[in-house]
N, C-alpha and C. Protein backbone atom coordinates (compact mmCIF):
# COMPACT_ATOMS: atom_id res chain seq x y z
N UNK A 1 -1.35 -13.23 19.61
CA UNK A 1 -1.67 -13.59 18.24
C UNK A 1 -0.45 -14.28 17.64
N UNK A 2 -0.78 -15.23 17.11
CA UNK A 2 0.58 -16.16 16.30
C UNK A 2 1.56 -14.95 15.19
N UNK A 3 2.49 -15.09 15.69
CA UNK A 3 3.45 -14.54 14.60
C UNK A 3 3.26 -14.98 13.05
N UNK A 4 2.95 -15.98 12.66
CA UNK A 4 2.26 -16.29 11.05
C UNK A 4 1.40 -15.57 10.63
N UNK A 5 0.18 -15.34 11.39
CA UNK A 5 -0.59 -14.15 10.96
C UNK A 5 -0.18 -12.89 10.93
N UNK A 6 0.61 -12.62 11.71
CA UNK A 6 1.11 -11.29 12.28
C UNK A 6 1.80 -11.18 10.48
N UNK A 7 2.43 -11.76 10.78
CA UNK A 7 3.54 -11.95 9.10
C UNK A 7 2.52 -11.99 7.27
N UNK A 8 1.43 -12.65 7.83
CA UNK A 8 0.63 -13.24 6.69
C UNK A 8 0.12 -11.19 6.37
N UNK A 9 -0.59 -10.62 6.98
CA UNK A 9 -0.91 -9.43 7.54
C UNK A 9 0.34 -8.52 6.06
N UNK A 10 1.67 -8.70 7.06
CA UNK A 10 2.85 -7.45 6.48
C UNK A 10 3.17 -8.01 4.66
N UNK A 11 3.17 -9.80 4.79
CA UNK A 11 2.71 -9.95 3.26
C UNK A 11 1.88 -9.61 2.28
N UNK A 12 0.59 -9.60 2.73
CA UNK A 12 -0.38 -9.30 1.82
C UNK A 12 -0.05 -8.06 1.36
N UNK A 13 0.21 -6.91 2.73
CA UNK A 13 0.18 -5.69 2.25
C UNK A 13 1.07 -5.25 1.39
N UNK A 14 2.46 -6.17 1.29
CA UNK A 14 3.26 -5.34 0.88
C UNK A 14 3.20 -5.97 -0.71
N UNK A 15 2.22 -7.31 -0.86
CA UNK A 15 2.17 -7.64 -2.14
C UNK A 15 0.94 -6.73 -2.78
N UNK A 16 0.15 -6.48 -2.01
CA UNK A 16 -0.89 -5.53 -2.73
C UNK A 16 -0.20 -3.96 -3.33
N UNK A 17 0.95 -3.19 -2.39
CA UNK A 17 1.76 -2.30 -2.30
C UNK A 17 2.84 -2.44 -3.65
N UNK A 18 2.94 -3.93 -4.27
CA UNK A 18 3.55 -3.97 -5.36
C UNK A 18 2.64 -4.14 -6.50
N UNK A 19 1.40 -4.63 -6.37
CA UNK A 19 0.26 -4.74 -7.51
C UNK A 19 -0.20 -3.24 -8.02
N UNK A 20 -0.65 -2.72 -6.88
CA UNK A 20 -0.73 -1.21 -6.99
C UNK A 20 0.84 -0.33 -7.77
N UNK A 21 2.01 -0.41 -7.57
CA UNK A 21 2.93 0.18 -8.15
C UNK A 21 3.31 -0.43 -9.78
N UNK A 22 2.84 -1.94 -9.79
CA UNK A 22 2.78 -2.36 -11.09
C UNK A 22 2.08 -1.75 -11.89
N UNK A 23 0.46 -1.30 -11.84
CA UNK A 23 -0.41 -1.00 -12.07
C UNK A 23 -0.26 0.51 -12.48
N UNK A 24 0.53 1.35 -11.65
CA UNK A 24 0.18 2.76 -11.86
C UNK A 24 1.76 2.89 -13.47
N UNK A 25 2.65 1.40 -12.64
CA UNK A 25 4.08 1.61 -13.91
C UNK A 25 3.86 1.19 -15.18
N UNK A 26 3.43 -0.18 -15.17
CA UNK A 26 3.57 -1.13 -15.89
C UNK A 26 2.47 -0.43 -17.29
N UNK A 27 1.04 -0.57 -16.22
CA UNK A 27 -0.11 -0.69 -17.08
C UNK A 27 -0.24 0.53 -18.12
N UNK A 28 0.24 1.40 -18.09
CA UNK A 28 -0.05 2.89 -19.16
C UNK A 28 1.02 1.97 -19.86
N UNK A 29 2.37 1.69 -19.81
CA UNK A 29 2.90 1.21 -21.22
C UNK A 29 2.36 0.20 -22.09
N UNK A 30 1.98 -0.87 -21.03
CA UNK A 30 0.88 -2.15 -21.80
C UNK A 30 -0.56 -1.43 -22.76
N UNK A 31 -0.83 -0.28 -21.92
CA UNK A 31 -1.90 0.05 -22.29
C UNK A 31 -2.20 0.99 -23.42
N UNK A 32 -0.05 1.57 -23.78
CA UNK A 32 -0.21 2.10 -25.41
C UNK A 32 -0.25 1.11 -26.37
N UNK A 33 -0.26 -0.36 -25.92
CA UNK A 33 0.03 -1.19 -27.41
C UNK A 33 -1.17 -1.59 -27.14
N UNK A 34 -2.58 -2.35 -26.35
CA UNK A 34 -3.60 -2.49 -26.32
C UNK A 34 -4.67 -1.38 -25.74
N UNK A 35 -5.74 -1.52 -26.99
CA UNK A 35 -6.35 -0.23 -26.56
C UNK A 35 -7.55 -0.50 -25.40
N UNK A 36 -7.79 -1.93 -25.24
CA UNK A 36 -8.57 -2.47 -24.22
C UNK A 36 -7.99 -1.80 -22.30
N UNK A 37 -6.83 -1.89 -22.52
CA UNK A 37 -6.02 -2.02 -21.51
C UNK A 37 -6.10 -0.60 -20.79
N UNK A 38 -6.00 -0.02 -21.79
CA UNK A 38 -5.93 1.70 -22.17
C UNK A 38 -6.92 2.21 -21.10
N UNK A 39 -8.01 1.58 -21.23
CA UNK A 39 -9.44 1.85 -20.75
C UNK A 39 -8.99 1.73 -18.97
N UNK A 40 -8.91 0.35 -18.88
CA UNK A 40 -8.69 -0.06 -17.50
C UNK A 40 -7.55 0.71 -16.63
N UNK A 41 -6.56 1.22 -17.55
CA UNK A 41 -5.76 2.05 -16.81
C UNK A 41 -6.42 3.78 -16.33
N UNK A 42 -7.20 3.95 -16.95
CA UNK A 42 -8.01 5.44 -16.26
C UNK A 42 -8.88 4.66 -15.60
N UNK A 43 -9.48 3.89 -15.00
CA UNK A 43 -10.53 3.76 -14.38
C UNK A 43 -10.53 4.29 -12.91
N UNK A 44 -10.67 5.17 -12.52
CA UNK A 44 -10.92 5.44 -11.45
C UNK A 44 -11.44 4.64 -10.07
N UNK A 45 -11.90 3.69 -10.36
CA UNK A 45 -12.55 2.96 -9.20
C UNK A 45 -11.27 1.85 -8.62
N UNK A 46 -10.63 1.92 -9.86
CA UNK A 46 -9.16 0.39 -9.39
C UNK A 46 -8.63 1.32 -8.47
N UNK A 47 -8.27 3.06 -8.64
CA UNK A 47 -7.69 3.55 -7.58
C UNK A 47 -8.09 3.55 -5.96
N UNK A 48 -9.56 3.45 -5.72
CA UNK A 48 -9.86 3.51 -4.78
C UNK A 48 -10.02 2.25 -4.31
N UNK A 49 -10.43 1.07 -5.21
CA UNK A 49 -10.38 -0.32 -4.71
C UNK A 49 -9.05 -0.77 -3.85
N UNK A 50 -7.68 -0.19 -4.52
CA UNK A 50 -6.17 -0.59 -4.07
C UNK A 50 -6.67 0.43 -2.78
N UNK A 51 -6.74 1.72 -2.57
CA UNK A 51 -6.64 2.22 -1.69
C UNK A 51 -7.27 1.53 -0.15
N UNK A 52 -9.18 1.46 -0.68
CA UNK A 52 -9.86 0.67 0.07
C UNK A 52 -9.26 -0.49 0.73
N UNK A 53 -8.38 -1.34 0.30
CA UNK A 53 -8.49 -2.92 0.25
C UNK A 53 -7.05 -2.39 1.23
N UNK A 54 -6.44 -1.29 0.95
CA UNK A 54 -4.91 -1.24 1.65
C UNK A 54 -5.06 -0.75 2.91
N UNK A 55 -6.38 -0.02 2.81
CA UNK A 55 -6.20 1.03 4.24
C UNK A 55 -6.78 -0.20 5.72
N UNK A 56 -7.52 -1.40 5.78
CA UNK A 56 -8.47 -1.96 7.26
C UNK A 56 -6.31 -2.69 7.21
N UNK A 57 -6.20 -3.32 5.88
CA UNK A 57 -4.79 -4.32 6.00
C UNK A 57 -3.86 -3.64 6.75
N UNK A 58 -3.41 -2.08 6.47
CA UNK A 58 -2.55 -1.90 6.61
C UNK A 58 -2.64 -1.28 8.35
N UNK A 59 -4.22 -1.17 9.22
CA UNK A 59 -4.23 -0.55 10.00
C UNK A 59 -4.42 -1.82 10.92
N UNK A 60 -4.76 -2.98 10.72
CA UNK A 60 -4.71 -4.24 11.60
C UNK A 60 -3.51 -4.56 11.69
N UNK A 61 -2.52 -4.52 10.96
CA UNK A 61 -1.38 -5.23 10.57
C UNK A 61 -0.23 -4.37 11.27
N UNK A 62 -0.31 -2.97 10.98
CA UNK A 62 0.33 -2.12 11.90
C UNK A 62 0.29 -1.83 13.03
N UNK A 63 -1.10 -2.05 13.59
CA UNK A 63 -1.40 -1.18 14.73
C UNK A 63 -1.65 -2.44 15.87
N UNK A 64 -0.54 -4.04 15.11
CA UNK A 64 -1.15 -4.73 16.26
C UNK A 64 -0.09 -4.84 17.40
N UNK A 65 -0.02 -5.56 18.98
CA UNK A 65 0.96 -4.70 19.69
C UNK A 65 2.29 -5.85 19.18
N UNK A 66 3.37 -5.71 19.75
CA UNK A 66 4.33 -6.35 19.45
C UNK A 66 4.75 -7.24 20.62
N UNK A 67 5.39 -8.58 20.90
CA UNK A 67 5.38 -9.08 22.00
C UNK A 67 5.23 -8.18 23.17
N UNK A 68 6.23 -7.37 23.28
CA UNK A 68 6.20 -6.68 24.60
C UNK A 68 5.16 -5.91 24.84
N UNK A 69 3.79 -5.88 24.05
CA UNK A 69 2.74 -5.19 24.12
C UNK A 69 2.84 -3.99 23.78
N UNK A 70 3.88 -3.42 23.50
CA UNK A 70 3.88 -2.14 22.94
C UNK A 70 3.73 -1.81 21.44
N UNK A 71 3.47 -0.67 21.28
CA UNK A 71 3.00 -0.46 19.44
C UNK A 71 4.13 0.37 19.16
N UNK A 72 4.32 -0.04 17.48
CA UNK A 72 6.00 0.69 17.05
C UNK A 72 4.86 1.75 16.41
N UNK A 73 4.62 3.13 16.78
CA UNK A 73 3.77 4.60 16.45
C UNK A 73 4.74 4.80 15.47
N UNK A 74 5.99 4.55 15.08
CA UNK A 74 6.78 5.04 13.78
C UNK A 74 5.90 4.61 12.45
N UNK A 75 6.68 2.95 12.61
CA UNK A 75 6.02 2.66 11.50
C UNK A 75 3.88 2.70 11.31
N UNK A 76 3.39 3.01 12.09
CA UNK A 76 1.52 2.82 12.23
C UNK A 76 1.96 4.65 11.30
N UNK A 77 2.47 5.32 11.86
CA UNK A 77 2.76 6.54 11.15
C UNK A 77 3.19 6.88 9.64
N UNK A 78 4.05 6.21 9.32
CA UNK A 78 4.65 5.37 7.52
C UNK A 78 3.83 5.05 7.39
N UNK A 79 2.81 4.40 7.90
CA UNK A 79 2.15 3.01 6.94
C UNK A 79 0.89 3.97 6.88
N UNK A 80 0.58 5.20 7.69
CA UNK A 80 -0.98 5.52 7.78
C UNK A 80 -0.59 6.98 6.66
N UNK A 81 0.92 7.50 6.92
CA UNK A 81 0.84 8.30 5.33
C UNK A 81 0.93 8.01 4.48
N UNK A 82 1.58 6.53 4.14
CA UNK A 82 1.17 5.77 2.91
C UNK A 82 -0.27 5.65 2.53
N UNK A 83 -0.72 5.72 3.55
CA UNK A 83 -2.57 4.89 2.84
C UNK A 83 -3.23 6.57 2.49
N UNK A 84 -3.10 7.42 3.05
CA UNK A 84 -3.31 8.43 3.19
C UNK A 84 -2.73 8.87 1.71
N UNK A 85 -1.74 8.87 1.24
CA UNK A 85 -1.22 9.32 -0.22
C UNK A 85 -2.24 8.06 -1.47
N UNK A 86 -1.97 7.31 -0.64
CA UNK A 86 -2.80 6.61 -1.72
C UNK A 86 -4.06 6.96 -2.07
N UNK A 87 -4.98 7.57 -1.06
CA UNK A 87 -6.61 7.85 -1.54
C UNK A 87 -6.43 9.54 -1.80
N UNK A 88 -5.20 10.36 -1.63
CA UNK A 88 -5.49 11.65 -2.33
C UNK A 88 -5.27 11.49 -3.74
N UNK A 89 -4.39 10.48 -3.88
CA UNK A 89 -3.57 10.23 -5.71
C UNK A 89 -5.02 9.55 -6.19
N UNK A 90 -5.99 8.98 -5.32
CA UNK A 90 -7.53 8.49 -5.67
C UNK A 90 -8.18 9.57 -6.05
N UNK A 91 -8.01 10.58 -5.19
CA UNK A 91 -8.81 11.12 -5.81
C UNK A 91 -8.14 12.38 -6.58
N UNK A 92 -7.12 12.24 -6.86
CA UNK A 92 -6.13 13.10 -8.05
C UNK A 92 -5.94 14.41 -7.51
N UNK A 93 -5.88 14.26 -6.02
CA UNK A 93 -5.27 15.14 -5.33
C UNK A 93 -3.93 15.17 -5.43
N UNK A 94 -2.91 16.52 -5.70
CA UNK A 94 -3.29 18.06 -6.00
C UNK A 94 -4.07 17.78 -7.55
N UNK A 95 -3.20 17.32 -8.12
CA UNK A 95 -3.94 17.09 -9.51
C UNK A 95 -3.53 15.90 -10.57
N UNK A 96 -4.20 15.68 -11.37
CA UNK A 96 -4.80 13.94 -12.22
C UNK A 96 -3.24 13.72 -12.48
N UNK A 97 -2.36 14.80 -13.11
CA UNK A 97 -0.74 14.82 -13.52
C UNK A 97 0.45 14.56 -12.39
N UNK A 98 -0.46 14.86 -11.38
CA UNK A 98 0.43 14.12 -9.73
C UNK A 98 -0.10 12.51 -9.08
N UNK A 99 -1.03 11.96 -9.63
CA UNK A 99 -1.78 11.00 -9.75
C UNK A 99 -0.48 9.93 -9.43
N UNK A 100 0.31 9.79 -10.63
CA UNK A 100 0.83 8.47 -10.42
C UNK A 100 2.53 8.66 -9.06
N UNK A 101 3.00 9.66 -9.20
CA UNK A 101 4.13 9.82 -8.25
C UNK A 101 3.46 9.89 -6.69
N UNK A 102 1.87 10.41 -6.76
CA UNK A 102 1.61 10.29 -5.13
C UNK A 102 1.28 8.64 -4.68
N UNK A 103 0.74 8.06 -6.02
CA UNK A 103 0.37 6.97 -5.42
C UNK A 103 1.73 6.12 -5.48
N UNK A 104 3.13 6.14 -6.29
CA UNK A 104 3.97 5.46 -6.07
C UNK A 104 4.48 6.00 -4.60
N UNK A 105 4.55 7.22 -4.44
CA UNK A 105 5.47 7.25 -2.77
C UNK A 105 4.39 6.63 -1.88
N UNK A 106 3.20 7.01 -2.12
CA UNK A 106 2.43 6.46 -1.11
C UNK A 106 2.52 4.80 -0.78
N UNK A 107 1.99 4.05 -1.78
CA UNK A 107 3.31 2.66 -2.10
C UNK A 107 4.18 2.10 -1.71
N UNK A 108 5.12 3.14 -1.95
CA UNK A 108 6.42 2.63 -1.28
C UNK A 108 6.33 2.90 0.29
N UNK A 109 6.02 3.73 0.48
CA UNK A 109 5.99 4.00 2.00
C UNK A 109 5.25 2.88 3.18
N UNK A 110 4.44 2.56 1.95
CA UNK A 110 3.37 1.68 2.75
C UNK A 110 3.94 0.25 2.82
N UNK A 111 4.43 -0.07 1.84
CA UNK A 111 5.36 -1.24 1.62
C UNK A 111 6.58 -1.26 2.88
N UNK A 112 7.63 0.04 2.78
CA UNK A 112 8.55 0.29 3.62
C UNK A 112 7.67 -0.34 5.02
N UNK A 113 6.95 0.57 5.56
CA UNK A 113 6.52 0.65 7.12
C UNK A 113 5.96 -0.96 7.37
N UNK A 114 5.25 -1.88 6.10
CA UNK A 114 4.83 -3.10 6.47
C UNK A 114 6.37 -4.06 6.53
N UNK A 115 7.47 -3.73 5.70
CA UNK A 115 8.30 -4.56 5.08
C UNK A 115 9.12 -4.69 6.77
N UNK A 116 9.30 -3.22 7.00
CA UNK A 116 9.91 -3.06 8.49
C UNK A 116 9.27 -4.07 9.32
N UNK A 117 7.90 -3.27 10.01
CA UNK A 117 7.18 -4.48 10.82
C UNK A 117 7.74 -5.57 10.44
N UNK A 118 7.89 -6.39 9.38
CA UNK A 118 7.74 -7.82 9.45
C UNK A 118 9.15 -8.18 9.83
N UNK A 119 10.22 -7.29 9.76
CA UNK A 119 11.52 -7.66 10.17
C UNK A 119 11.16 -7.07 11.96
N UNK A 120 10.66 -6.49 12.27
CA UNK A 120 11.16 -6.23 13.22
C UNK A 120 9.87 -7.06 14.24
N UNK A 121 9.05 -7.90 13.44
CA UNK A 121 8.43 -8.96 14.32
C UNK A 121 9.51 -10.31 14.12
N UNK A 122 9.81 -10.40 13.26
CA UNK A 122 10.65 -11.81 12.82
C UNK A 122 11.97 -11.97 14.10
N UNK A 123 12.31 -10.31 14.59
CA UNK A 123 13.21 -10.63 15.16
C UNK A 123 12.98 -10.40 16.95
N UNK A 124 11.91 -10.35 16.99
CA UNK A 124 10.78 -9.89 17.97
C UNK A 124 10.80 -11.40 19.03
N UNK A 125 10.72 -12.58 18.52
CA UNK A 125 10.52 -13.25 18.80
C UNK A 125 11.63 -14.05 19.29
């Protein structure tokens, strides 16, 4: 598989991995000065949409082999407890007040394990 895709793959994710952390930071402060905003920040379904949309990206993108045909199981491991924190903070697992710190580590983690891959395909080659 072309290394551009391979790369296009660890981009998306890790820009979706920052939309999602914007979203859980940004949007509750935007969303005390507009009360429209307010709304969209509880919506429950944006949580599972980021989750949904992160978990096929982040398991093609991780789990594909690396020149030498081998798979880096570290990072497919980072990147699969990232996606994994992301749909318990979905569903406000332990609870709605742990909501935004599970889905930021989850986030970051997921970001980390794609950000890696892409250095360690870049230098792969």
């Amino acid at each position: 598989m072309p290394a551009r895709i391979q790369t296009w793959g660890d981009a998306a994710a890790i820009g979706l991995s920052t939309l999602c952390m914007v979203h859980c930071l940004a949007l509750p402060l935007i969303a005390a000065s507009l009360p429209f905003l307010g709304l969209l920040a509880e919506v429950p379904w944006v949580h599972w949409a980021f989750a949904a949309t992160a978990a096929p990206i982040a398991a093609w993108s991780l789990s594909r082999p690396m020149s030498d045909g081998r798979r880096n199981w570290t990072l497919l491991g980072l990147g699969s407890l990232g996606v994994v924190l992301l749909f318990l903070a979905a569903a406000e697992w332990p609870s709605h007040d742990l909501e935004t710190p599970v889905t930021i580590s989850g986030g970051l983690m997921l970001a980390a394990a794609h950000g890696l891959n892409w250095r360690k395909r870049s230098h792969d080659h």
